[in-house]
Protein backbone atom coordinates (compact mmCIF):
# COMPACT_ATOMS: atom_id res chain seq x y z
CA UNK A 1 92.24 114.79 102.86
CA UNK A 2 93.57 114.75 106.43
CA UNK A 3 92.76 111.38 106.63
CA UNK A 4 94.31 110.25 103.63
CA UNK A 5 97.32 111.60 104.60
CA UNK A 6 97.80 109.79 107.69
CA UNK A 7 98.83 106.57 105.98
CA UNK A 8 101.77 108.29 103.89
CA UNK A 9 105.25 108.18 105.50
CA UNK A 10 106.70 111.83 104.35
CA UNK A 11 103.39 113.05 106.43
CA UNK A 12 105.70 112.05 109.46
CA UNK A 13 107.62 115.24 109.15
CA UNK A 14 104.74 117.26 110.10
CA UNK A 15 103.12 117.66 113.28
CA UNK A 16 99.44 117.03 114.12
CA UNK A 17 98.16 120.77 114.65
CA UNK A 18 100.52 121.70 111.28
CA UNK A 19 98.72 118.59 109.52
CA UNK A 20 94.94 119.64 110.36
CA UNK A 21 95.34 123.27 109.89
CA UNK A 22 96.93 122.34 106.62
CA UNK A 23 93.91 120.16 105.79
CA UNK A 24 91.50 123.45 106.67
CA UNK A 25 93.81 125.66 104.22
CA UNK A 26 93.81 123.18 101.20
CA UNK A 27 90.18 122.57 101.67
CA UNK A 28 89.22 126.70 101.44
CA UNK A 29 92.15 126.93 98.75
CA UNK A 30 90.02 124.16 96.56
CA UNK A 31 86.75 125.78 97.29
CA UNK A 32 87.97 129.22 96.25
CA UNK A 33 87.43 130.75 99.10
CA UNK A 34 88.77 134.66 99.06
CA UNK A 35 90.63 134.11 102.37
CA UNK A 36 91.96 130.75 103.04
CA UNK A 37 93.41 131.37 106.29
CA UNK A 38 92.31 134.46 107.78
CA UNK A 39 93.62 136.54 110.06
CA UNK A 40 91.02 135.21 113.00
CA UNK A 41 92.10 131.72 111.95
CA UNK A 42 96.39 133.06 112.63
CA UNK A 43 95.04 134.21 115.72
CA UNK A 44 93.64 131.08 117.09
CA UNK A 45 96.29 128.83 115.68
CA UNK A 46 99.16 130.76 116.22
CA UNK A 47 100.04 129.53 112.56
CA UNK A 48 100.84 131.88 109.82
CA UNK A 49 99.56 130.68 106.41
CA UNK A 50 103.55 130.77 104.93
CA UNK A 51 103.44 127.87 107.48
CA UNK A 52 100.50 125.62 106.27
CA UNK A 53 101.86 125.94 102.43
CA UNK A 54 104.46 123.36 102.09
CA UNK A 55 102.43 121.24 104.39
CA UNK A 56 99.06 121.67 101.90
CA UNK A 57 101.25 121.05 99.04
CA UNK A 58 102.85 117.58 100.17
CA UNK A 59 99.05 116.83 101.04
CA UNK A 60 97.84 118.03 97.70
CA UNK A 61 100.68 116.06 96.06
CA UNK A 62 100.42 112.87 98.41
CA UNK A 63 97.10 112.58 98.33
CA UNK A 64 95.20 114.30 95.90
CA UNK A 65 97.16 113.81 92.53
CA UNK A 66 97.64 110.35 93.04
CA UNK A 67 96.57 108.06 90.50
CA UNK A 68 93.71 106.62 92.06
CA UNK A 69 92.47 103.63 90.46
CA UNK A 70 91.55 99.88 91.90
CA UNK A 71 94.77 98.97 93.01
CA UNK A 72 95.48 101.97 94.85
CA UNK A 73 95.42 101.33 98.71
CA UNK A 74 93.67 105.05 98.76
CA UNK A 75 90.47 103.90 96.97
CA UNK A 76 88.36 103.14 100.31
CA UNK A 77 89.26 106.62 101.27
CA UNK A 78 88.24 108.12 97.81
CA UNK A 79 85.49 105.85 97.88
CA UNK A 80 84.63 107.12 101.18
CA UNK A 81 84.49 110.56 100.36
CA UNK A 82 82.96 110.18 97.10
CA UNK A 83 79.60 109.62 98.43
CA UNK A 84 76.89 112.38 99.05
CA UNK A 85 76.94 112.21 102.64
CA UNK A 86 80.20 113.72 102.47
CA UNK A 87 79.47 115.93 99.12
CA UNK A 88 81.10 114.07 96.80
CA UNK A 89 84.19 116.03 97.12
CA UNK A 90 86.51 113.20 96.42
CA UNK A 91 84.90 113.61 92.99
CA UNK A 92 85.33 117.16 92.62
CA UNK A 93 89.11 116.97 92.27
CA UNK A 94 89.59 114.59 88.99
């Protein structure tokens, strides 16, 4: 996900640490995971999960719901990710 949003100019507003962090939230937050960001994970990142949430949602929106199809500059990425070595996870969100 991180990766894909990189290469998308509204990304620009965020910075790096915000941006990865983010990534880490949406990822446990499309997993289901009980606890997103824990408290351990505030701790270490001095970054409150209010924080990450408009940054996971631009990400979500920017490059998750995109219409990915053969045109789409994004399809190497999806591609990418799509294969087992990486669990398919690309996949997972269609």
């Amino acid at each position: 996900m991180l990766e894909g949003s990189l290469i998308q100019y509204p990304m620009l507003a965020y910075k790096p640490s915000v941006l990865a962090a983010s990534a880490l939230y949406l990822a446990s937050k499309l997993c289901f995971s009980k606890e997103p960001w824990s408290n351990r994970m505030a701790s270490i990142t001095s970054l409150q999960e209010k924080t990450l949430r408009r940054c996971a949602k631009d990400i979500y929106e920017v490059v998750l719901l995109r219409n990915i199809d053969e045109s789409n500059k994004l399809r190497a990425v999806f591609n990418k990710f799509s294969s087992s070595k990486y669990g398919g996870v690309s996949t997972k969100i269609q």
